[in-house]
C-alpha atoms as a PDB file:
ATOM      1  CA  UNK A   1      51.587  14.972   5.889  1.00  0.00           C
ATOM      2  CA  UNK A   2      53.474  15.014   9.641  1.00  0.00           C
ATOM      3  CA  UNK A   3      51.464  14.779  12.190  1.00  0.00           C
ATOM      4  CA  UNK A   4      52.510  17.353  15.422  1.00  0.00           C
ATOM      5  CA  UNK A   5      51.634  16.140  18.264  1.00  0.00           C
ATOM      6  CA  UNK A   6      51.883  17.929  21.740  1.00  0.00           C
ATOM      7  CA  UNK A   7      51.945  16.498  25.168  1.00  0.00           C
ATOM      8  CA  UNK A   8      50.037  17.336  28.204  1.00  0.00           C
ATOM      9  CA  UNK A   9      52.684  20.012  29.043  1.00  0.00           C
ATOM     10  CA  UNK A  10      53.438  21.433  26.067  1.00  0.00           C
ATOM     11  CA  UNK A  11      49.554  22.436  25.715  1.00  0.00           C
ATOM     12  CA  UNK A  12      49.580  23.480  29.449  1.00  0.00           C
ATOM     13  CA  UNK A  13      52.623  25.877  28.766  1.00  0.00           C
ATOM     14  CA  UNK A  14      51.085  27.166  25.968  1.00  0.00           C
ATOM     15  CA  UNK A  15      47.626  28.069  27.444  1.00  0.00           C
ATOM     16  CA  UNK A  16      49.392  29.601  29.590  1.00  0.00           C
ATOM     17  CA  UNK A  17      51.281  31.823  27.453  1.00  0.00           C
ATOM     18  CA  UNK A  18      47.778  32.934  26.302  1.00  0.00           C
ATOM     19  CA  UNK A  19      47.132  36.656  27.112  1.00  0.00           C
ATOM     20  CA  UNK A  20      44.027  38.254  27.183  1.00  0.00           C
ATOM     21  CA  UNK A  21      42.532  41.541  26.151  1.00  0.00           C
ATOM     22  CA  UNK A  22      40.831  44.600  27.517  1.00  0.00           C
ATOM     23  CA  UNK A  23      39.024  46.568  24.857  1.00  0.00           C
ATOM     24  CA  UNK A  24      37.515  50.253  25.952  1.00  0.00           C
ATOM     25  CA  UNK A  25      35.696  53.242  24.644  1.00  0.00           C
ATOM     26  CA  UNK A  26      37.105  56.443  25.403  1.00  0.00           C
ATOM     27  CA  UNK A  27      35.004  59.387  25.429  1.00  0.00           C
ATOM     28  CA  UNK A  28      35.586  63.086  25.792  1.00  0.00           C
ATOM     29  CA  UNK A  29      34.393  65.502  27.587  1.00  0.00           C
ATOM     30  CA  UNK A  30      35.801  68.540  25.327  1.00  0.00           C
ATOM     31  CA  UNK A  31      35.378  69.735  22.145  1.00  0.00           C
ATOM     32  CA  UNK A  32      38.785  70.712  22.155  1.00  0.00           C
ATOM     33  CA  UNK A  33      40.932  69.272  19.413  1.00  0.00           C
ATOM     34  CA  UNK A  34      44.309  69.733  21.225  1.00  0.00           C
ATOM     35  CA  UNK A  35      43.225  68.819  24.096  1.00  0.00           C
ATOM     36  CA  UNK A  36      41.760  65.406  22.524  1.00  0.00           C
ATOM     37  CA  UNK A  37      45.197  64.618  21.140  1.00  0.00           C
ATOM     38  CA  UNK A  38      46.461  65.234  24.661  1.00  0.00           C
ATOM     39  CA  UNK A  39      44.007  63.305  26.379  1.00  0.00           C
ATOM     40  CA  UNK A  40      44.358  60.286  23.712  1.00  0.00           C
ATOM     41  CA  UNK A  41      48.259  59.932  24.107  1.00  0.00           C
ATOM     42  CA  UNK A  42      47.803  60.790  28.530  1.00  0.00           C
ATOM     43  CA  UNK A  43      45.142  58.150  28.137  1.00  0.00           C
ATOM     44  CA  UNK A  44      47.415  55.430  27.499  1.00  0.00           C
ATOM     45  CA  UNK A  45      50.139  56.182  30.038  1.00  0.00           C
ATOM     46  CA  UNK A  46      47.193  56.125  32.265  1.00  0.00           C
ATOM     47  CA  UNK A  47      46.311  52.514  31.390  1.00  0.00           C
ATOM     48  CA  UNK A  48      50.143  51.453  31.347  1.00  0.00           C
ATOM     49  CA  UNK A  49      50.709  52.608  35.552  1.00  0.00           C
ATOM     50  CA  UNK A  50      47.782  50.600  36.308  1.00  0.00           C
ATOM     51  CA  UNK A  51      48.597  47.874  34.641  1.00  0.00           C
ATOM     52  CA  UNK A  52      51.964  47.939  35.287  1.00  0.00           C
ATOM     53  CA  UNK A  53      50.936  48.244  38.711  1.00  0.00           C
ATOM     54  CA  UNK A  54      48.918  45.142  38.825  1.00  0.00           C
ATOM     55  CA  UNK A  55      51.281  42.482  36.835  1.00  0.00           C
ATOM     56  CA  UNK A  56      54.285  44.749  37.068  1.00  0.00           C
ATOM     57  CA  UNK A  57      54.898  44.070  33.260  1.00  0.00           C
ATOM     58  CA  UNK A  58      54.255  46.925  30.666  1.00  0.00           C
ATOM     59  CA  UNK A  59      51.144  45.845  28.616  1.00  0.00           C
ATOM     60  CA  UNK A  60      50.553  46.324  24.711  1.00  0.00           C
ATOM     61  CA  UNK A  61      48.277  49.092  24.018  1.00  0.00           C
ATOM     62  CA  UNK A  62      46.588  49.796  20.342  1.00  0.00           C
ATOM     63  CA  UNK A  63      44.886  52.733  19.815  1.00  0.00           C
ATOM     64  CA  UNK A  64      42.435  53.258  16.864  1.00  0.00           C
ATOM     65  CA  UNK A  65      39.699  56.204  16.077  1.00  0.00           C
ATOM     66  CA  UNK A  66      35.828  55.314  17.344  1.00  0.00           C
ATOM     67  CA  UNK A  67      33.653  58.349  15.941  1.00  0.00           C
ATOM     68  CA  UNK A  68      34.507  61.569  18.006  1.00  0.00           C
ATOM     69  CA  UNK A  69      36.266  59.083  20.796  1.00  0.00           C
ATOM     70  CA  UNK A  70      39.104  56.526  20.459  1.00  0.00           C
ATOM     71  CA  UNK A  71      39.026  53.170  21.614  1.00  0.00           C
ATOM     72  CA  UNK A  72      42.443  50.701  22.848  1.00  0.00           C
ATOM     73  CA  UNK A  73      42.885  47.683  22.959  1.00  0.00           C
ATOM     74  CA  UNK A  74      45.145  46.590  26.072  1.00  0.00           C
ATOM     75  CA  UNK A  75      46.621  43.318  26.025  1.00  0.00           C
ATOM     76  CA  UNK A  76      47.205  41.701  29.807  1.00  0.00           C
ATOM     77  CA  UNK A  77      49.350  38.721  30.482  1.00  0.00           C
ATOM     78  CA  UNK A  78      46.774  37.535  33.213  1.00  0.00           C
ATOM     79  CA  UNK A  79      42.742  37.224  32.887  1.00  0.00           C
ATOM     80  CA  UNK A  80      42.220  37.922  36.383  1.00  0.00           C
ATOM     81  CA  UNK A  81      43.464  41.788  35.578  1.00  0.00           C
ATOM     82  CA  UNK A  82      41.158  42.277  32.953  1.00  0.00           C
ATOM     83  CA  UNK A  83      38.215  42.761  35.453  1.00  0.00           C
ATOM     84  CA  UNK A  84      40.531  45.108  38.376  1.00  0.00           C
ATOM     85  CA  UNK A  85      42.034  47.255  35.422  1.00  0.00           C
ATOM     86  CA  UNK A  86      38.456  47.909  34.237  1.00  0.00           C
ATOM     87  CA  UNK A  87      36.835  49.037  37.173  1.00  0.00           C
ATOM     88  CA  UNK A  88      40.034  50.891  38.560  1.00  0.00           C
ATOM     89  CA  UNK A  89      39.233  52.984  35.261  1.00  0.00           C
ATOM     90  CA  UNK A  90      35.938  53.191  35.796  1.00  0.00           C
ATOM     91  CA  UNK A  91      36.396  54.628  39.378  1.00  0.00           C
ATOM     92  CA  UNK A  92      35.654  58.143  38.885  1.00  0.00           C
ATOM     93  CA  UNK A  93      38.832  60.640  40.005  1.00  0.00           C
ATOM     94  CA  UNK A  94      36.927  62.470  42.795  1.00  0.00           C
ATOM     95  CA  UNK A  95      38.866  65.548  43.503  1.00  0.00           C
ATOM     96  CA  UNK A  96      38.260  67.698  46.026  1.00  0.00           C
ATOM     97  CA  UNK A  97      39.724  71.145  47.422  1.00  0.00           C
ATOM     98  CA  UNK A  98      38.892  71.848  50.913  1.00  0.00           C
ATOM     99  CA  UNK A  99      40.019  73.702  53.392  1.00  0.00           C
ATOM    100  CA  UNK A 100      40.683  73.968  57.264  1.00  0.00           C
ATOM    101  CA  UNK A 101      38.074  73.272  59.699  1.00  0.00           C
ATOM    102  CA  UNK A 102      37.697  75.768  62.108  1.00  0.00           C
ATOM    103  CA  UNK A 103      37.644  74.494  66.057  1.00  0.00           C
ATOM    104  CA  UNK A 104      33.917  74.196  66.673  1.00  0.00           C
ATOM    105  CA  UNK A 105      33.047  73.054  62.607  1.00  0.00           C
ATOM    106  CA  UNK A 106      32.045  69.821  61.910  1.00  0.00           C
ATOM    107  CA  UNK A 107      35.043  68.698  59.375  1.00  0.00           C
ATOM    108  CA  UNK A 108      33.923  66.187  56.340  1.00  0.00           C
ATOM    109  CA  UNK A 109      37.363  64.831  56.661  1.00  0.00           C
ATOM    110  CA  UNK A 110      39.667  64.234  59.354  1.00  0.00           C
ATOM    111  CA  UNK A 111      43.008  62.901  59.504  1.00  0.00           C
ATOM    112  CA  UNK A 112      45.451  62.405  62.954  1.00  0.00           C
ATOM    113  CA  UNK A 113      48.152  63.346  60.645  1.00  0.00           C
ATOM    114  CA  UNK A 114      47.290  66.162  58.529  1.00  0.00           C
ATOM    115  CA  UNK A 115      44.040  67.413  60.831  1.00  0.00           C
ATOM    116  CA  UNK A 116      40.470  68.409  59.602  1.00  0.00           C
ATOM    117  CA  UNK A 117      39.267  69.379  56.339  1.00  0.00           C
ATOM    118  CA  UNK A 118      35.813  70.711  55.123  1.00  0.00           C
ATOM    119  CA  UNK A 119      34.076  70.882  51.298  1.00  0.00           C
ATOM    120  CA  UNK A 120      34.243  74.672  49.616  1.00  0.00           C
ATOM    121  CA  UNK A 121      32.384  72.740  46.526  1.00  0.00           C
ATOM    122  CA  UNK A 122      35.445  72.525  44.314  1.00  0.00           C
ATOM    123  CA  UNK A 123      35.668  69.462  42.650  1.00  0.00           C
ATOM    124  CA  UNK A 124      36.945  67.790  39.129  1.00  0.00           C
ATOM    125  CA  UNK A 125      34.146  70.002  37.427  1.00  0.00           C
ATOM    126  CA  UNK A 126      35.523  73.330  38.124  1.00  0.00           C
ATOM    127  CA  UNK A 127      39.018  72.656  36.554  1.00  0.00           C
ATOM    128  CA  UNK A 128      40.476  73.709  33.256  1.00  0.00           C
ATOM    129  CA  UNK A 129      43.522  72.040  33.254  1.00  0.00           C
ATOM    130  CA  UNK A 130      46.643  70.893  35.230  1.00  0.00           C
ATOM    131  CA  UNK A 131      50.251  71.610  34.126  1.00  0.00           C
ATOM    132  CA  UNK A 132      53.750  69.848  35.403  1.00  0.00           C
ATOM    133  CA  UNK A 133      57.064  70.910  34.471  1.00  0.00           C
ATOM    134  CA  UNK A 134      60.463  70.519  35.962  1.00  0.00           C
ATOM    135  CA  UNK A 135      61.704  73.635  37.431  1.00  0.00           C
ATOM    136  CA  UNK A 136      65.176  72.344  38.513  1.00  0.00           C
ATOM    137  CA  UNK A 137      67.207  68.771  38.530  1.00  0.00           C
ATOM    138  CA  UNK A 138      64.986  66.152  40.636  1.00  0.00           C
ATOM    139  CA  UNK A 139      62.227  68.985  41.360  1.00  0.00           C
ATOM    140  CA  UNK A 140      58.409  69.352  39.660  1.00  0.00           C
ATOM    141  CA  UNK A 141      55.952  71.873  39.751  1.00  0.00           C
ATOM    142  CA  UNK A 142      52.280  71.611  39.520  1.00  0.00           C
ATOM    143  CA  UNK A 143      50.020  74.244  38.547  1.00  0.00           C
ATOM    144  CA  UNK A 144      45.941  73.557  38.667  1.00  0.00           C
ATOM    145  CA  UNK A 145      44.189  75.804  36.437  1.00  0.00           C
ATOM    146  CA  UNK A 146      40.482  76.537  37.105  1.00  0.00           C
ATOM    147  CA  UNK A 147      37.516  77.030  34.982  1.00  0.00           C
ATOM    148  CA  UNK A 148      35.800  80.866  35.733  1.00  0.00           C
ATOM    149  CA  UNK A 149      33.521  79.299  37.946  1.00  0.00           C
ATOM    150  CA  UNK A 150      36.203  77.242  39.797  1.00  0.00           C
ATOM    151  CA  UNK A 151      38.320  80.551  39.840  1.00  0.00           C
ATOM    152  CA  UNK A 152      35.446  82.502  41.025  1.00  0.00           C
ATOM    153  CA  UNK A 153      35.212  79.521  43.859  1.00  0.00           C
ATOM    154  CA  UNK A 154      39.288  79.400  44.615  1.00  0.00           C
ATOM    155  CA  UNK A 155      39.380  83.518  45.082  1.00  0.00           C
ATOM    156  CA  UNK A 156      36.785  82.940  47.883  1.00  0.00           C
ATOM    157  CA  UNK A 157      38.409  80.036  49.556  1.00  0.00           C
ATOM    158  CA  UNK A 158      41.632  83.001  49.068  1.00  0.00           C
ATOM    159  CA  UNK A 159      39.602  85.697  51.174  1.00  0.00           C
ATOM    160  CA  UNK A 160      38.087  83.547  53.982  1.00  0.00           C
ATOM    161  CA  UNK A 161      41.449  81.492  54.798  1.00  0.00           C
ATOM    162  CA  UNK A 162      44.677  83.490  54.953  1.00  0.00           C
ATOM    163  CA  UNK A 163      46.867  81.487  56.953  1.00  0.00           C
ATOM    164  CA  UNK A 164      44.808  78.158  56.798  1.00  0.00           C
ATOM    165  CA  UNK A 165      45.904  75.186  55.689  1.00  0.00           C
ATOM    166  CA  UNK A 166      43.634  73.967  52.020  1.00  0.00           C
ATOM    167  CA  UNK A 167      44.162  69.836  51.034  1.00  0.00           C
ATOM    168  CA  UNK A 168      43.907  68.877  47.437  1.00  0.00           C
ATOM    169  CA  UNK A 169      42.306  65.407  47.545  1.00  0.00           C
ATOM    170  CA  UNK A 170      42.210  62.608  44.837  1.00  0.00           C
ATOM    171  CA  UNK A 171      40.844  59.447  44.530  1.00  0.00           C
ATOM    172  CA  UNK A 172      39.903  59.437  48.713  1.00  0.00           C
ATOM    173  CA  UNK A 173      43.755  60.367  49.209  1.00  0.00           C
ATOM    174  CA  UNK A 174      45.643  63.694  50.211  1.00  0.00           C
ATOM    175  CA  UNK A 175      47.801  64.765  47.668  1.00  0.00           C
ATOM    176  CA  UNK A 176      49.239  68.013  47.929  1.00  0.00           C
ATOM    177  CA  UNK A 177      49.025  70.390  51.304  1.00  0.00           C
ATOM    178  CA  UNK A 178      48.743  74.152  50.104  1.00  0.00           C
ATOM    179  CA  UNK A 179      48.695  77.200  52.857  1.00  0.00           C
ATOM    180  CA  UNK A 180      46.286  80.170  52.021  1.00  0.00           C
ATOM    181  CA  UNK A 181      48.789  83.496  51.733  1.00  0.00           C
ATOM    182  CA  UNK A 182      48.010  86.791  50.602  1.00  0.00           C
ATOM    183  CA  UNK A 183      48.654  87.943  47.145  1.00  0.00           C
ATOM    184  CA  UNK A 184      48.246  84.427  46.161  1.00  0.00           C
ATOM    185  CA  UNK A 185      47.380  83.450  42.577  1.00  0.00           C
ATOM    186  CA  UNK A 186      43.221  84.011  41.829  1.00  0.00           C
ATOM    187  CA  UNK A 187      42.604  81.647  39.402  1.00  0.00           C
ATOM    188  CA  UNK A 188      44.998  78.845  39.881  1.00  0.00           C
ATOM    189  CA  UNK A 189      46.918  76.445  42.612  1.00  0.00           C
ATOM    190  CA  UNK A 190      50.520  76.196  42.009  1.00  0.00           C
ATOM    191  CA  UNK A 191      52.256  73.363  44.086  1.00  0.00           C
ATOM    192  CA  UNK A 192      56.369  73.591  44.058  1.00  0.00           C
ATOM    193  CA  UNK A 193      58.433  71.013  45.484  1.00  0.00           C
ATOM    194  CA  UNK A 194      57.327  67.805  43.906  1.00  0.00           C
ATOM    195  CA  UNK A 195      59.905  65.735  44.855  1.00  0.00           C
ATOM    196  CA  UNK A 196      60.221  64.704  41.478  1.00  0.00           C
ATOM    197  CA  UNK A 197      59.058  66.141  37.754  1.00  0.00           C
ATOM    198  CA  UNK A 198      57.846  62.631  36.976  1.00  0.00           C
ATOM    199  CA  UNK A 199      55.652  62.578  39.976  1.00  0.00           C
ATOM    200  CA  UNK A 200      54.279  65.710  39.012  1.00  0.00           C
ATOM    201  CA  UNK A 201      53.301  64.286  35.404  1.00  0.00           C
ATOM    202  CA  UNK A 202      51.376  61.632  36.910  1.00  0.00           C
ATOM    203  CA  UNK A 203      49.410  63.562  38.900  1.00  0.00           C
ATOM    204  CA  UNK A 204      48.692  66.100  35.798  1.00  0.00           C
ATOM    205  CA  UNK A 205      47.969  63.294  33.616  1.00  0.00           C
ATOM    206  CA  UNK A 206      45.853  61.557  36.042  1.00  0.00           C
ATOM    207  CA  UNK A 207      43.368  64.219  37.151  1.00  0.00           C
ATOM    208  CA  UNK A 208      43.265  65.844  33.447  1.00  0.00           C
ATOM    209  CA  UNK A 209      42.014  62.042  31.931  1.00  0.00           C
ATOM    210  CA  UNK A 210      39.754  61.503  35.339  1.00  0.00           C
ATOM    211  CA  UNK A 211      38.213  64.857  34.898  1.00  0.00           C
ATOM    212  CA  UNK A 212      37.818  64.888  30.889  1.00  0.00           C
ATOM    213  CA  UNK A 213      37.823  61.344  29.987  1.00  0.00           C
ATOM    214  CA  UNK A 214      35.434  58.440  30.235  1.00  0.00           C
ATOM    215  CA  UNK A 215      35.939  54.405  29.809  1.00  0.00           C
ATOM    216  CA  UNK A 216      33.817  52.417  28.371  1.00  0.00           C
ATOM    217  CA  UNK A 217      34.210  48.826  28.337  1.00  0.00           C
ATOM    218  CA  UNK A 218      33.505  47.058  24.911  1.00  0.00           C
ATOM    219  CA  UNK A 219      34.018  43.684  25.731  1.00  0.00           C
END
């Protein structure tokens, strides 16, 4: 029988070459079937920007069924991502509508660019779901559907800030800058003008998995 016999650097290049593996739990916060299946595939392209992000090489993702949940397997080419990609997923989405600040308020948010912005209590909880679509070449559309409550909440913020400026806020960053008209839309948010229909995907995808799906880290 041969002998093989590797040298210093040959065993060096292929620890190296070793990837590692991040294995999670997802769970859902709907009993909805077709929304599951959304929230499964959405799930993944979620995992695959962060990742991406962090070794800017696309990682392999397996998916297999865990009870009512799924869990994925990701597989990293670095160790050290294993632990950031975790907790960025673990990071809850925290979105936030609020609105103006008048003069004399005290704001809960203020910005030298975009100015000061206040709570009116709608958060991740009070929305159904967010659509994108491309309306033209190059251009996206997003439309943020609310639960009753949330609608209930959004027709207020309607009647007490015609003309006023109301920031959508995700993940501690301004996303979207709507202006309170009349006649607006009582139930939903519709932001035109994404600057591309791409852009707008992410954002649906990412607030729909923040705000229905949790990740639990197996090991």
């Amino acid at each position: 029988m041969k002998k093989i016999l590797l040298s210093s650097a040959a065993l060096l290049l292929l620890t190296g070459c070793a990837r590692s593996s991040l294995t999670l739990d997802l769970t859902f916060s709907t009993d909805d079937l077709t929304k599951k299946s959304i929230l499964a595939t959405t799930s993944e392209n979620v995992i695959e920007r962060m990742a991406f992000a962090l070794e800017e090489e696309i990682p392999t993702i397996s998916t297999t069924d865990e009870g009512d949940g799924k869990r994925i397997i990701v597989t990293l080419k670095n160790k050290d991502t294993i632990e950031t990609l975790a907790d960025n997923l673990s990071r809850p989405i925290l979105f936030h509508v609020m609105r103006e600040s008048g003069e004399d308020e005290e704001a809960d948010i203020e910005n030298e660019q975009f100015g000061r912005f206040s709570e009116t209590g709608i958060t991740e909880k009070n929305i159904k779901w967010v659509d994108s679509e491309a309306v033209e070449v190059g251009i996206g559309i997003i439309q943020i559907n609310f639960t009753d409550e949330g609608a209930v909440m959004w027709e207020k913020v309607l009647e007490e800030n015609e003309g006023k400026k109301v920031g959508i806020f995700a993940r501690g960053g301004l996303v979207a800058m709507h202006t309170v008209k009349e006649g607006g839309f009582k139930d939903k948010i519709i932001i035109a003008g994404i600057p591309s229909p791409e852009l707008a995907k992410i954002f649906a995808d990412d607030v729909n998995v923040g705000t229905y799906v949790t990740f639990t880290r197996v090991h």
